[in-house]
PDB file of N, CA and C in Angstrom:
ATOM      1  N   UNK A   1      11.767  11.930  14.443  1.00  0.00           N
ATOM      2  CA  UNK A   1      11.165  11.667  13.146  1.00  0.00           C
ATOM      3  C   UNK A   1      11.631  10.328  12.594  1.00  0.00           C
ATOM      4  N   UNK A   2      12.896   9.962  12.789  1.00  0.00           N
ATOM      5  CA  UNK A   2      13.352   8.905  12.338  1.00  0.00           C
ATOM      6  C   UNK A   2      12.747   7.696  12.941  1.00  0.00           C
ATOM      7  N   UNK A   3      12.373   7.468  14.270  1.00  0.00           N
ATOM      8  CA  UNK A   3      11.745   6.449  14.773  1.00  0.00           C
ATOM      9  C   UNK A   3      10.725   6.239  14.195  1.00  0.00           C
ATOM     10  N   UNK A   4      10.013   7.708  14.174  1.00  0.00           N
ATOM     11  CA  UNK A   4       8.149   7.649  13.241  1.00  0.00           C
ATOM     12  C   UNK A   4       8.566   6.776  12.008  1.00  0.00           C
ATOM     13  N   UNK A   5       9.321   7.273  11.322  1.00  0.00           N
ATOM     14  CA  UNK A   5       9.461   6.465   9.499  1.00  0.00           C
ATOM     15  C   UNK A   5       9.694   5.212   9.961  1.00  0.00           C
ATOM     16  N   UNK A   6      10.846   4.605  10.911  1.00  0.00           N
ATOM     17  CA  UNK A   6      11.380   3.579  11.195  1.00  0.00           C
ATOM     18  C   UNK A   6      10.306   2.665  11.530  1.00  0.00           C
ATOM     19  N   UNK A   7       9.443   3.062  12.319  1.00  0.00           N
ATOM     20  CA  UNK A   7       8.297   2.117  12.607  1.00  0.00           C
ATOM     21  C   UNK A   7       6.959   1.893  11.739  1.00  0.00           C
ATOM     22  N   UNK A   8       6.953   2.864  10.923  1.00  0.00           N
ATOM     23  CA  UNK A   8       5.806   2.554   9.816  1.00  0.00           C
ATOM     24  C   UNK A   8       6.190   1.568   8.508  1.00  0.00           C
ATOM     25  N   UNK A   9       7.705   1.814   8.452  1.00  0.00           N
ATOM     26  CA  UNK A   9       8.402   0.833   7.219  1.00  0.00           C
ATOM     27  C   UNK A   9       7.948  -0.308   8.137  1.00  0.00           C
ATOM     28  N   UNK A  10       8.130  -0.574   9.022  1.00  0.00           N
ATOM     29  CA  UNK A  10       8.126  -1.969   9.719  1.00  0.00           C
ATOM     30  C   UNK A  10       6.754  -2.401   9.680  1.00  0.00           C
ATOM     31  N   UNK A  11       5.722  -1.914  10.003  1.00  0.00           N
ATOM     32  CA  UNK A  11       4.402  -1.973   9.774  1.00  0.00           C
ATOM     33  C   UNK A  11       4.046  -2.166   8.682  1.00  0.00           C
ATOM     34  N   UNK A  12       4.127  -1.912   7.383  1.00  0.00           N
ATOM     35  CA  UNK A  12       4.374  -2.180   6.123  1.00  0.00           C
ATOM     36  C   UNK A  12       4.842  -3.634   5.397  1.00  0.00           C
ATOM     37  N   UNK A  13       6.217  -4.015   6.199  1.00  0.00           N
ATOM     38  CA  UNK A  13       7.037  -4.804   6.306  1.00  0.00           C
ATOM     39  C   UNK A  13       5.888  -6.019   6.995  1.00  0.00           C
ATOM     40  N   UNK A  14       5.731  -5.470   7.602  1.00  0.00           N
ATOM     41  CA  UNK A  14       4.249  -6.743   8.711  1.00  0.00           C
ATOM     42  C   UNK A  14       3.346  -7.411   7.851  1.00  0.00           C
ATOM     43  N   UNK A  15       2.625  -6.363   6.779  1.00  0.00           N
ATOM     44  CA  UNK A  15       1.408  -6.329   6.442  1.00  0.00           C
ATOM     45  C   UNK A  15       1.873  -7.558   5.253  1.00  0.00           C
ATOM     46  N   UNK A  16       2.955  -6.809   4.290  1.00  0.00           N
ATOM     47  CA  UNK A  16       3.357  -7.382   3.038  1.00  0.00           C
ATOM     48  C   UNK A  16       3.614  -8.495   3.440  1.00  0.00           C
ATOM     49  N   UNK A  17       4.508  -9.002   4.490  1.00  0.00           N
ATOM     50  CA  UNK A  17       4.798 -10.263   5.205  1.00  0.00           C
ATOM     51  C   UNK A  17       3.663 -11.100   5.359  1.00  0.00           C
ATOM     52  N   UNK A  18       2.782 -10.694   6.106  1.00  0.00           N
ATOM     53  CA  UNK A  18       1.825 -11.535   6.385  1.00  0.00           C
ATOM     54  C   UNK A  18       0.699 -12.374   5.392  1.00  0.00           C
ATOM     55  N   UNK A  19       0.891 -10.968   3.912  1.00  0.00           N
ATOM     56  CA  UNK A  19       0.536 -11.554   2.797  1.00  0.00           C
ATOM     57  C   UNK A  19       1.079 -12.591   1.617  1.00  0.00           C
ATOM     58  N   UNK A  20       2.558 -12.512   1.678  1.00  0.00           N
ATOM     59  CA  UNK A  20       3.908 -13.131   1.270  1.00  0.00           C
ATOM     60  C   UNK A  20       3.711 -14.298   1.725  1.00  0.00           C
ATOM     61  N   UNK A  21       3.362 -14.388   3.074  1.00  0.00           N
ATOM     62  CA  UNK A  21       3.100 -15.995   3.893  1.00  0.00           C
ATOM     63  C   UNK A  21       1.864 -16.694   3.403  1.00  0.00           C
ATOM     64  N   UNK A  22       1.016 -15.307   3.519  1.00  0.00           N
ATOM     65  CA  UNK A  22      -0.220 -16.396   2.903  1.00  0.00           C
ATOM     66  C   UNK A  22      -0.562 -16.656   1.417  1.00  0.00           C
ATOM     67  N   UNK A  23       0.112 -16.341   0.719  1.00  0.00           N
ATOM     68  CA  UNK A  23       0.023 -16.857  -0.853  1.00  0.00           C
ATOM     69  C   UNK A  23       0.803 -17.482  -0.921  1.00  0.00           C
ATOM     70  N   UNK A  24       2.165 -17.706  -0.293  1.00  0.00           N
ATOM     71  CA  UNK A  24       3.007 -19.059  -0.461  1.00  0.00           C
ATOM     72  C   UNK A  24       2.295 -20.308   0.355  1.00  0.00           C
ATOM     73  N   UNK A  25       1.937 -20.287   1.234  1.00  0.00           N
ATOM     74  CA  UNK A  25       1.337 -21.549   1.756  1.00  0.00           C
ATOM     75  C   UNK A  25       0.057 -22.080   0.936  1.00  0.00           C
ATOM     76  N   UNK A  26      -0.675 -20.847   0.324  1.00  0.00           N
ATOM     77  CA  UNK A  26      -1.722 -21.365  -0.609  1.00  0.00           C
ATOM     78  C   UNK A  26      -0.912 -21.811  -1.892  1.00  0.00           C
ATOM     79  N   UNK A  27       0.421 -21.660  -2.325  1.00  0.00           N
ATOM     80  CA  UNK A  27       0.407 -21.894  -3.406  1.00  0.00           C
ATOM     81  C   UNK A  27       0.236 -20.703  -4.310  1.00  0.00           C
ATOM     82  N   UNK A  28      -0.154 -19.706  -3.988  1.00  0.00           N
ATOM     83  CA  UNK A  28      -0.207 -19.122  -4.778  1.00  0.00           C
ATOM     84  C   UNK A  28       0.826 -18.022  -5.562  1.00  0.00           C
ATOM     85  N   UNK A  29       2.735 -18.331  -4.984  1.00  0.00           N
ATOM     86  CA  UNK A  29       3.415 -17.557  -5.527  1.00  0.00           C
ATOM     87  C   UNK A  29       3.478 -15.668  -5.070  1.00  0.00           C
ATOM     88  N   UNK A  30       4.318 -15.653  -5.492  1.00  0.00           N
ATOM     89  CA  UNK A  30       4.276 -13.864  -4.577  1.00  0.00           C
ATOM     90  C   UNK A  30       4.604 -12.849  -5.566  1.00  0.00           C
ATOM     91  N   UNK A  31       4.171 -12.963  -7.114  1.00  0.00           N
ATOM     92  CA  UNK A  31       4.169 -11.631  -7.654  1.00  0.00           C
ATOM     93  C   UNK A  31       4.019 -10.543  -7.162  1.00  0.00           C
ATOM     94  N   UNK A  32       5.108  -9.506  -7.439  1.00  0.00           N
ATOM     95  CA  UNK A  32       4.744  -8.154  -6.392  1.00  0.00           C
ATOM     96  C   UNK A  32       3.248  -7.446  -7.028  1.00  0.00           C
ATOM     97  N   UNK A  33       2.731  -7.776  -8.321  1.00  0.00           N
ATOM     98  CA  UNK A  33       1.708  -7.213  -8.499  1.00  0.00           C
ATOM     99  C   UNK A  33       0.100  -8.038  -7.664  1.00  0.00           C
ATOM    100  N   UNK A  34       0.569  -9.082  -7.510  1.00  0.00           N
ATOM    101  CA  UNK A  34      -0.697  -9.879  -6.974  1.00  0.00           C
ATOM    102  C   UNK A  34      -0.646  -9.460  -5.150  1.00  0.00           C
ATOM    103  N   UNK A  35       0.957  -9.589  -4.931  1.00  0.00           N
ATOM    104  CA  UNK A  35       0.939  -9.440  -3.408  1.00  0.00           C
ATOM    105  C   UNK A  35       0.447  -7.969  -2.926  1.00  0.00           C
ATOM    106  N   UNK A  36       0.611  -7.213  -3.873  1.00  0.00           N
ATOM    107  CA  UNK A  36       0.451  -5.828  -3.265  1.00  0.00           C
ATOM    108  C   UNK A  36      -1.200  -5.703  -3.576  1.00  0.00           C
ATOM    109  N   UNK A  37      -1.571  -6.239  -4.305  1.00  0.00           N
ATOM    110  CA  UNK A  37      -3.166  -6.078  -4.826  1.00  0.00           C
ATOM    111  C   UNK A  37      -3.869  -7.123  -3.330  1.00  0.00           C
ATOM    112  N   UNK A  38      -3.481  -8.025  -3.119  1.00  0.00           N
ATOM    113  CA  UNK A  38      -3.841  -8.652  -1.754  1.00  0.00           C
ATOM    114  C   UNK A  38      -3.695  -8.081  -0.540  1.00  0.00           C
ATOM    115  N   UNK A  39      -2.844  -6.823  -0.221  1.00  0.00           N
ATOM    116  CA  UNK A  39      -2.357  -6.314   0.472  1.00  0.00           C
ATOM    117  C   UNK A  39      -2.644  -5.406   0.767  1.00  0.00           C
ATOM    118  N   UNK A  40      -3.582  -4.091  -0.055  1.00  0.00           N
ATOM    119  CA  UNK A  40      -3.907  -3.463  -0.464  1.00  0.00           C
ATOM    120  C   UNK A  40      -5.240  -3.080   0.666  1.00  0.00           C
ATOM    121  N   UNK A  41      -6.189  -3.858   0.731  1.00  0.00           N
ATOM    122  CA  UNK A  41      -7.121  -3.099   2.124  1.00  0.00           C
ATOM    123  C   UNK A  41      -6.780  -3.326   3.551  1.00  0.00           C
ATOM    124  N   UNK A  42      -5.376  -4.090   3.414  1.00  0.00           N
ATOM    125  CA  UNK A  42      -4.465  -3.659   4.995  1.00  0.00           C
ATOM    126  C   UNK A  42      -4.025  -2.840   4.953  1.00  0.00           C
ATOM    127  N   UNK A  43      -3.260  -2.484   3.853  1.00  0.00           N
ATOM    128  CA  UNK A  43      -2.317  -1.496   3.569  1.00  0.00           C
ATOM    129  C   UNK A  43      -3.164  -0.137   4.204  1.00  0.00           C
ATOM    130  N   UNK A  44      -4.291   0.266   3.685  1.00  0.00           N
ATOM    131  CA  UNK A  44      -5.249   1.115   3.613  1.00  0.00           C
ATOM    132  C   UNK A  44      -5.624   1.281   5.280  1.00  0.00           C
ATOM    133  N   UNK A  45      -6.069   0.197   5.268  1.00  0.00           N
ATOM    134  CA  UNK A  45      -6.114  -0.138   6.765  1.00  0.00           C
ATOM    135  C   UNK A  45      -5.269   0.408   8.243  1.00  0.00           C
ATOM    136  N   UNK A  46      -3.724   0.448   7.415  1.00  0.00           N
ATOM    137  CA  UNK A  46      -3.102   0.500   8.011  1.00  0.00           C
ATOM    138  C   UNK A  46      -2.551   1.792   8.420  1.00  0.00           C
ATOM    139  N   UNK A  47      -2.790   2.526   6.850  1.00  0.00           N
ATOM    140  CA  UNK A  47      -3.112   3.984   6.733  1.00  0.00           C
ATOM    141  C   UNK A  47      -3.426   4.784   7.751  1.00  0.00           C
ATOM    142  N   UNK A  48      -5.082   4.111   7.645  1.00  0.00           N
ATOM    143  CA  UNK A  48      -5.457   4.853   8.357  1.00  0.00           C
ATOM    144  C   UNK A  48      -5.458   5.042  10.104  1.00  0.00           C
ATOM    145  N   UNK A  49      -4.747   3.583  10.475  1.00  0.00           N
ATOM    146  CA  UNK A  49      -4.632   3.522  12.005  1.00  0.00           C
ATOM    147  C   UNK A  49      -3.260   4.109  12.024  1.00  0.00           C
ATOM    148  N   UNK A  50      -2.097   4.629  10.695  1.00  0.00           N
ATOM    149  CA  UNK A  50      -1.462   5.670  11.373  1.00  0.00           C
ATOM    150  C   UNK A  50      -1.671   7.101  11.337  1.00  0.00           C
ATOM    151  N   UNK A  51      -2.811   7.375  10.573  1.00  0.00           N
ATOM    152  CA  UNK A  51      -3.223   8.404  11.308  1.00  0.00           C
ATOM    153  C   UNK A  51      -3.307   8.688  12.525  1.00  0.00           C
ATOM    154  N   UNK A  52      -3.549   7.746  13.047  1.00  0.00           N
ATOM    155  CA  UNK A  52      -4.536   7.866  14.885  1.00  0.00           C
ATOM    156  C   UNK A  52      -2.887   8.627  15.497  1.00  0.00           C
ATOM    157  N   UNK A  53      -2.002   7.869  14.700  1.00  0.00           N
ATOM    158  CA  UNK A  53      -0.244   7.788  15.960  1.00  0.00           C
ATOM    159  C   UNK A  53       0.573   8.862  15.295  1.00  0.00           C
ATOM    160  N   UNK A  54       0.603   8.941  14.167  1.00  0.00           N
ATOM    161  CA  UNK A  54       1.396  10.065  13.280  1.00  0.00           C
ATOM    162  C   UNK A  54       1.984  11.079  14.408  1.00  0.00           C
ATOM    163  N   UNK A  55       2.150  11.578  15.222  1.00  0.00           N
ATOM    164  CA  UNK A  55       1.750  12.667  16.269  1.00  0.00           C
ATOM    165  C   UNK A  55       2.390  12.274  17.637  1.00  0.00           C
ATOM    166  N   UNK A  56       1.493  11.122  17.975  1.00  0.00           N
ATOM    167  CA  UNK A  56       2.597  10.165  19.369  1.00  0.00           C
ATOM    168  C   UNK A  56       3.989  10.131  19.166  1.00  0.00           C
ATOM    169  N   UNK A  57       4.321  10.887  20.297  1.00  0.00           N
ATOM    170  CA  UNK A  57       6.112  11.306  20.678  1.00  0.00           C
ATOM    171  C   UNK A  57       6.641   9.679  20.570  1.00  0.00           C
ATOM    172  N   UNK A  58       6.105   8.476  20.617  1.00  0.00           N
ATOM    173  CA  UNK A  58       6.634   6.681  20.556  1.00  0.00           C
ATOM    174  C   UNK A  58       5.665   6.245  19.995  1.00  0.00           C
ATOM    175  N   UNK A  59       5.741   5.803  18.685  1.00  0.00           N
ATOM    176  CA  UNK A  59       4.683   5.317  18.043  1.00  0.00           C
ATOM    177  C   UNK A  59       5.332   3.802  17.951  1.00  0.00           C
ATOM    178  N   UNK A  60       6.541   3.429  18.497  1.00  0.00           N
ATOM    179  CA  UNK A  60       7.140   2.039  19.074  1.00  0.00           C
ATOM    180  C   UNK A  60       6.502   1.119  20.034  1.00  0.00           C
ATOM    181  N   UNK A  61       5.719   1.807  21.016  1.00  0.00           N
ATOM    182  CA  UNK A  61       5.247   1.071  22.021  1.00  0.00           C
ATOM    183  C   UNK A  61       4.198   0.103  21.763  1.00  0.00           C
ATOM    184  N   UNK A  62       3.713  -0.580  22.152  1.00  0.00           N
ATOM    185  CA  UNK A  62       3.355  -1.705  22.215  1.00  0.00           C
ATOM    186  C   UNK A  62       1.817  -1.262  22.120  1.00  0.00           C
ATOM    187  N   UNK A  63       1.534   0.124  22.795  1.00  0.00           N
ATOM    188  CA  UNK A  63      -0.165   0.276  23.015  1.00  0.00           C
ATOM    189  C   UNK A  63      -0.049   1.367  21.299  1.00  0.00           C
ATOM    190  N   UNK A  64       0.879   1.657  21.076  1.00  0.00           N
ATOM    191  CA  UNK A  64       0.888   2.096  19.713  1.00  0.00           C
ATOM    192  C   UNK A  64       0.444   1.123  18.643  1.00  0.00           C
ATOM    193  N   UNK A  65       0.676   0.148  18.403  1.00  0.00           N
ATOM    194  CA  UNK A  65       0.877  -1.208  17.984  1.00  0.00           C
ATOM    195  C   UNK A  65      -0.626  -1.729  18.306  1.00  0.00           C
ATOM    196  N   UNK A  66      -1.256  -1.422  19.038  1.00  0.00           N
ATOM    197  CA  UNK A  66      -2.764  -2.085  19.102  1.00  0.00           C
ATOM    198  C   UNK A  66      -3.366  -1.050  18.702  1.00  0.00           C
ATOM    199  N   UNK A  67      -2.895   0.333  18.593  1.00  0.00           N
ATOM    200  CA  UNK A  67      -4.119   1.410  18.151  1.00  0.00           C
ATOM    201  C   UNK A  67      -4.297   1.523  16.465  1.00  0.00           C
ATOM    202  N   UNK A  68      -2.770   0.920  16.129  1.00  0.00           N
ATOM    203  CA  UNK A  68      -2.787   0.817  14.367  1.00  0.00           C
ATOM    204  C   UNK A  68      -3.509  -0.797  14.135  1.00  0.00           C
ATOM    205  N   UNK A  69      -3.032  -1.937  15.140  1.00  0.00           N
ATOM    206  CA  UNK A  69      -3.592  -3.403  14.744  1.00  0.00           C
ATOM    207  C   UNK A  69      -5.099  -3.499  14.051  1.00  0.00           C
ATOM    208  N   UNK A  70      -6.121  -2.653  15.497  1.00  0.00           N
ATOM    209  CA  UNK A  70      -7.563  -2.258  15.226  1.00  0.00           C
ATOM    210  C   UNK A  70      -8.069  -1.942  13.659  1.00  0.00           C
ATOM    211  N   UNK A  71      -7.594  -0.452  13.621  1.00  0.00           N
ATOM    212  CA  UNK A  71      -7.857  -0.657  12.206  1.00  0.00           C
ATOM    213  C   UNK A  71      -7.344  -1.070  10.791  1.00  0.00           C
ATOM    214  N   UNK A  72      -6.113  -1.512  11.037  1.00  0.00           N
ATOM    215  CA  UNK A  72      -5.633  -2.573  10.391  1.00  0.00           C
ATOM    216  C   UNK A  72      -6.190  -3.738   9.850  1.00  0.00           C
ATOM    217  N   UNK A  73      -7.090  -4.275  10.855  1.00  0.00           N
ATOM    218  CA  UNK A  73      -7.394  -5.850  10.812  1.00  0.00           C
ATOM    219  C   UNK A  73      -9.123  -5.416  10.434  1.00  0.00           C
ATOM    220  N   UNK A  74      -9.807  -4.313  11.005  1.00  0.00           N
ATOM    221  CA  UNK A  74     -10.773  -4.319  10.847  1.00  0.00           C
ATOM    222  C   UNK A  74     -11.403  -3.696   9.466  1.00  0.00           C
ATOM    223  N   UNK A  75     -10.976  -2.378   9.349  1.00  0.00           N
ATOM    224  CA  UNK A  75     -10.855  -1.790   8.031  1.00  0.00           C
ATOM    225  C   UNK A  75      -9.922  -2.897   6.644  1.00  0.00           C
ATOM    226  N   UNK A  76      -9.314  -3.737   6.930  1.00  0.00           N
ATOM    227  CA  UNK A  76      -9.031  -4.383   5.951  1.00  0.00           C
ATOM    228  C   UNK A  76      -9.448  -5.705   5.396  1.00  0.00           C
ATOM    229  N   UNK A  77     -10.426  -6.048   6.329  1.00  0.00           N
ATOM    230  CA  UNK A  77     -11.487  -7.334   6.484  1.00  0.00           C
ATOM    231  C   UNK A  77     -12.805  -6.848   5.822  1.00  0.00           C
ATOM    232  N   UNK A  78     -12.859  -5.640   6.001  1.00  0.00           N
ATOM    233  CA  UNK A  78     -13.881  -5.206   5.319  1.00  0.00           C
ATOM    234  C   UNK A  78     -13.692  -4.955   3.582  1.00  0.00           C
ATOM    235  N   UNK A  79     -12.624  -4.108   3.677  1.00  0.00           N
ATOM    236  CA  UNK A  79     -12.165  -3.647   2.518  1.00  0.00           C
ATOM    237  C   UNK A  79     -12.018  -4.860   1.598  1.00  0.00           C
ATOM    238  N   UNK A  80     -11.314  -5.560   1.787  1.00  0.00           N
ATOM    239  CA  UNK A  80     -11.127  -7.081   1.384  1.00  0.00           C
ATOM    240  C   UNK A  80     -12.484  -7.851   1.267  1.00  0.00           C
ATOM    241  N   UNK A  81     -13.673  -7.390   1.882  1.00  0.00           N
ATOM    242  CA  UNK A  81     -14.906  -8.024   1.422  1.00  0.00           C
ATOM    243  C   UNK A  81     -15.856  -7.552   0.437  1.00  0.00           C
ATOM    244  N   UNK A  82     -15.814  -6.376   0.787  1.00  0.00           N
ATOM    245  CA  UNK A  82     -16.762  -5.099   0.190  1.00  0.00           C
ATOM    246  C   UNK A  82     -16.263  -4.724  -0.867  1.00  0.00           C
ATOM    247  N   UNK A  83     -15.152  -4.025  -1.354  1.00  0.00           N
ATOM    248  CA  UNK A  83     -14.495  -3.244  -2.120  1.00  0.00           C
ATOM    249  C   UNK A  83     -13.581  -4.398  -3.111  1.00  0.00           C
ATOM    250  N   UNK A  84     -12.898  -5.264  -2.634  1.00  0.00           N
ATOM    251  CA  UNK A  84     -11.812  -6.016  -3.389  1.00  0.00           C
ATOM    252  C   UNK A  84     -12.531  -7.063  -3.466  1.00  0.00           C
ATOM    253  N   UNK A  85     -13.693  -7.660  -3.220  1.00  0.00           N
ATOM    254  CA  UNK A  85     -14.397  -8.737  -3.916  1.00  0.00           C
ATOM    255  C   UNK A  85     -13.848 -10.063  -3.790  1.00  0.00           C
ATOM    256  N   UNK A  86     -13.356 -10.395  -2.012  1.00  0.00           N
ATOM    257  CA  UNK A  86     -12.394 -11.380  -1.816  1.00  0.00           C
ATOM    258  C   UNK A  86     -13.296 -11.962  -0.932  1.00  0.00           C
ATOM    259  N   UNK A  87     -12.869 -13.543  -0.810  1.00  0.00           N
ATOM    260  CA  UNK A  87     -14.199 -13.890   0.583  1.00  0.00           C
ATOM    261  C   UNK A  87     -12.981 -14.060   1.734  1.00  0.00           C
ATOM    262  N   UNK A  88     -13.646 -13.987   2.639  1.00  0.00           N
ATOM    263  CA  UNK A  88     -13.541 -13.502   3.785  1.00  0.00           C
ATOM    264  C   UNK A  88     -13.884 -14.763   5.052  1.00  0.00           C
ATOM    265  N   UNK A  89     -13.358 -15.938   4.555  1.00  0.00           N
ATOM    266  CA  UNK A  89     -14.071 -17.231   5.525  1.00  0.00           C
ATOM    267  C   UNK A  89     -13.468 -16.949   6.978  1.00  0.00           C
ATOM    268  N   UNK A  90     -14.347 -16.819   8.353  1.00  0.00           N
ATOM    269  CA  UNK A  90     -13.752 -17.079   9.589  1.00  0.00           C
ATOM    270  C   UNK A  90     -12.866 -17.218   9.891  1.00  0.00           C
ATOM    271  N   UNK A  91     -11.903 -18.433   9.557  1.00  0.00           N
ATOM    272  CA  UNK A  91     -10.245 -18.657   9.626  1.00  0.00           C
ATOM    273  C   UNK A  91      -9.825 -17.755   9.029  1.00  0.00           C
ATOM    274  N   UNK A  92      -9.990 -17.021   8.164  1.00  0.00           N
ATOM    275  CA  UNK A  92      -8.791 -15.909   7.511  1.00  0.00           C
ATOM    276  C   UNK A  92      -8.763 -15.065   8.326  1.00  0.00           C
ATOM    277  N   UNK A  93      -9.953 -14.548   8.941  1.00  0.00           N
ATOM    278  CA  UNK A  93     -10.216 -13.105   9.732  1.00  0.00           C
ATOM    279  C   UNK A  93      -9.429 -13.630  11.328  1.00  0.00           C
ATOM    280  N   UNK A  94      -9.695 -15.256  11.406  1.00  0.00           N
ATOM    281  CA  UNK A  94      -8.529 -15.441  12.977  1.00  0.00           C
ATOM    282  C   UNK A  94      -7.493 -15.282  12.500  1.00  0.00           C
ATOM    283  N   UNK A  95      -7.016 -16.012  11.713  1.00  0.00           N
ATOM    284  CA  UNK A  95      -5.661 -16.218  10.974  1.00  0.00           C
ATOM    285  C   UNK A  95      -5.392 -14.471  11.109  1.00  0.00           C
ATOM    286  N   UNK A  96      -5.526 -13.726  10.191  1.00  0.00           N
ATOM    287  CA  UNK A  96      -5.213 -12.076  10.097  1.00  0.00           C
ATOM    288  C   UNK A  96      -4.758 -11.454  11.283  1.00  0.00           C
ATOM    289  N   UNK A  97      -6.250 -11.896  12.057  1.00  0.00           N
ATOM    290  CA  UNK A  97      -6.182 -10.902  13.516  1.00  0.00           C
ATOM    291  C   UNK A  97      -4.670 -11.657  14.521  1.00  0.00           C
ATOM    292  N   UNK A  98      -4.729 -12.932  14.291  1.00  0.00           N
ATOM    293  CA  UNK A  98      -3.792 -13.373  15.072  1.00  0.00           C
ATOM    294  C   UNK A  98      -2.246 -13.343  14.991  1.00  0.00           C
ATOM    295  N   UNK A  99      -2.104 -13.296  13.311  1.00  0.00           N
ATOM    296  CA  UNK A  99      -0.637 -12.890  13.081  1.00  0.00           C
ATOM    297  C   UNK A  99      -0.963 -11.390  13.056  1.00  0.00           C
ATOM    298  N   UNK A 100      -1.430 -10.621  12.980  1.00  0.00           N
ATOM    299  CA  UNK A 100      -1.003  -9.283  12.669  1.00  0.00           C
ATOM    300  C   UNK A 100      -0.895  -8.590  13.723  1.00  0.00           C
ATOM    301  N   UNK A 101      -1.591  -8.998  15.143  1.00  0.00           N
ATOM    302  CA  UNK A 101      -1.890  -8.529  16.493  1.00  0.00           C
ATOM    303  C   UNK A 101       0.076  -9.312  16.596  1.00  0.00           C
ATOM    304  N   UNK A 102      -0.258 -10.264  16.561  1.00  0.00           N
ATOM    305  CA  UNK A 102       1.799 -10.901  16.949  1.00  0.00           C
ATOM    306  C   UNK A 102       2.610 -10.240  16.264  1.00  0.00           C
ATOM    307  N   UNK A 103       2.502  -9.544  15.141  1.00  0.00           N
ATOM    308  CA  UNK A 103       3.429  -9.179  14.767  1.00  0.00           C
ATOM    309  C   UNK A 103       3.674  -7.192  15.055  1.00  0.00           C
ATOM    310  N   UNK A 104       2.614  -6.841  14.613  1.00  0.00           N
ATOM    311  CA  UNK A 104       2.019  -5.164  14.764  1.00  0.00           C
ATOM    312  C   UNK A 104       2.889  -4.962  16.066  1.00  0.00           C
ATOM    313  N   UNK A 105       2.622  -6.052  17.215  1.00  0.00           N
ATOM    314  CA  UNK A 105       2.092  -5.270  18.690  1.00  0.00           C
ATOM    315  C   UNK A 105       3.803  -6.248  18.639  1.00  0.00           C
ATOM    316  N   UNK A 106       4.041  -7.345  18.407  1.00  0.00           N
ATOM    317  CA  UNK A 106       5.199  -8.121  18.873  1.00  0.00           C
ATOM    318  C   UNK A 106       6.475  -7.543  18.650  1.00  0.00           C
ATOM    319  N   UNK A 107       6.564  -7.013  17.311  1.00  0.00           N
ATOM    320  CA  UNK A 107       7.660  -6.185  17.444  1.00  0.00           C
ATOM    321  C   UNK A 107       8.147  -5.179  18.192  1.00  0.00           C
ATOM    322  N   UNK A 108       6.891  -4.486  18.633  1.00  0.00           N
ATOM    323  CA  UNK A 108       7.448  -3.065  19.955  1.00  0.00           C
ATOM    324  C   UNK A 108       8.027  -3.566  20.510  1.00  0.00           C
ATOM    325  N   UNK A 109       7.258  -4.807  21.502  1.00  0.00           N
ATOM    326  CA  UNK A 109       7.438  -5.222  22.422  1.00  0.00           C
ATOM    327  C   UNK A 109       8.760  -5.382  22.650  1.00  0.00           C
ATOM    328  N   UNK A 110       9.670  -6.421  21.628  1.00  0.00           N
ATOM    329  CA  UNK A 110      10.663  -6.863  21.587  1.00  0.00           C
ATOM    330  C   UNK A 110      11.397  -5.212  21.433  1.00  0.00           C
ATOM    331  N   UNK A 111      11.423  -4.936  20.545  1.00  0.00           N
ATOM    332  CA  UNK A 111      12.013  -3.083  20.217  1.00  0.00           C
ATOM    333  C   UNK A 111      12.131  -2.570  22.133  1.00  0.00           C
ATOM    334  N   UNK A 112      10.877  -2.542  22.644  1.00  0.00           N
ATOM    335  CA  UNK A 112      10.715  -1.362  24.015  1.00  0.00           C
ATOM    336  C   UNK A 112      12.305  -2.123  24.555  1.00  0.00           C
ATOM    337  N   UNK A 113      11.655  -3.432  24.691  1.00  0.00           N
ATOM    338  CA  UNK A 113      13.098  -4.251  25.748  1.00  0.00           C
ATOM    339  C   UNK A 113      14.204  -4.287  25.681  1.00  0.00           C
ATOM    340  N   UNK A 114      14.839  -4.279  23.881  1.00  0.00           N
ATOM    341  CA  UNK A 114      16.382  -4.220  23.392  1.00  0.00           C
ATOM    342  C   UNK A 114      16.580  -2.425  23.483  1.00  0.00           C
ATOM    343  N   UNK A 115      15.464  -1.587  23.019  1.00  0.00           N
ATOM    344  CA  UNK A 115      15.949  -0.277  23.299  1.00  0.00           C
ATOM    345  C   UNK A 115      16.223   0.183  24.486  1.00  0.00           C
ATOM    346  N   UNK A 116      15.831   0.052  25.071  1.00  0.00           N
ATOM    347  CA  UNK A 116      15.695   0.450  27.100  1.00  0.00           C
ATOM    348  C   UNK A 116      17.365  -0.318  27.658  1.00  0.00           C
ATOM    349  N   UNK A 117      17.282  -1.111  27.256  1.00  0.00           N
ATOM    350  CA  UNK A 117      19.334  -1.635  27.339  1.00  0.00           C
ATOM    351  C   UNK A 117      19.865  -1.002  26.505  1.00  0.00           C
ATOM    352  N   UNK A 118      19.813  -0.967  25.471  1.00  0.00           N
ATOM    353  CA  UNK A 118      20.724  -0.189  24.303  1.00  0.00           C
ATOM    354  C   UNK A 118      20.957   1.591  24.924  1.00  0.00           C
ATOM    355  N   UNK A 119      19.934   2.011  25.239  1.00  0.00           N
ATOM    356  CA  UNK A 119      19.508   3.324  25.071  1.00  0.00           C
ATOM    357  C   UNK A 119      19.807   3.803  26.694  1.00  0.00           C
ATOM    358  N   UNK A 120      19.760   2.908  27.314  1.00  0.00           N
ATOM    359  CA  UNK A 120      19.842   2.861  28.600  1.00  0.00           C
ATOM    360  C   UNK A 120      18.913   3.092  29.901  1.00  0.00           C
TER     361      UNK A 120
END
């Protein structure tokens, strides 16, 4: 159970991150009320791709990490267009997919390799 929590804080940790980055490079400062309102149809997003894993005995692994990325990036591109009334230009949706796929899926990765020595 502890791994399950351990890896969804981190996923969380991803999302808020990735939004933290992109309002400071715009300039736009990181109020926790603005960042979390920006954050908000990943977040959802993200929700719901842990549904899919909630259940998976390693929700650490790396193919775990692409089954939450999916609807992560996709459900929150939408959400973020449709629902939160944000535009949505091409580069944001690479930009998104590309850090969040590096980070979602990058952390297992790194996690599978230091745990498997650690753990033995």
């Amino acid at each position: 159970m502890h791994r399950r929590q351990g890896a969804l804080i981190a996923d969380v940790i991803v999302v808020l991150g990735f939004v933290a980055i992109g309002r400071a490079n715009h300039g736009e400062g990181n109020a926790i009320t603005e960042t979390l309102s920006v954050a908000a149809p990943f977040l959802i997003g993200l929700a719901l791709g842990w549904r899919r894993i909630w259940r998976a005995p390693n929700p650490t692994t790396p193919a775990m990490g692409l089954r939450v990325l999916v609807p992560t990036v996709v459900i929150g591109l939408l959400l973020r267009a449709l629902l939160f009334n944000r535009a949505v230009p091409l580069a944001f949706d690479i930009v998104a997919t590309v850090f969040l796929a590096a980070t979602l899926i990058g952390w297992r990765v790194i996690w599978s390799k230091f745990s498997r020595k650690l753990l033995g």
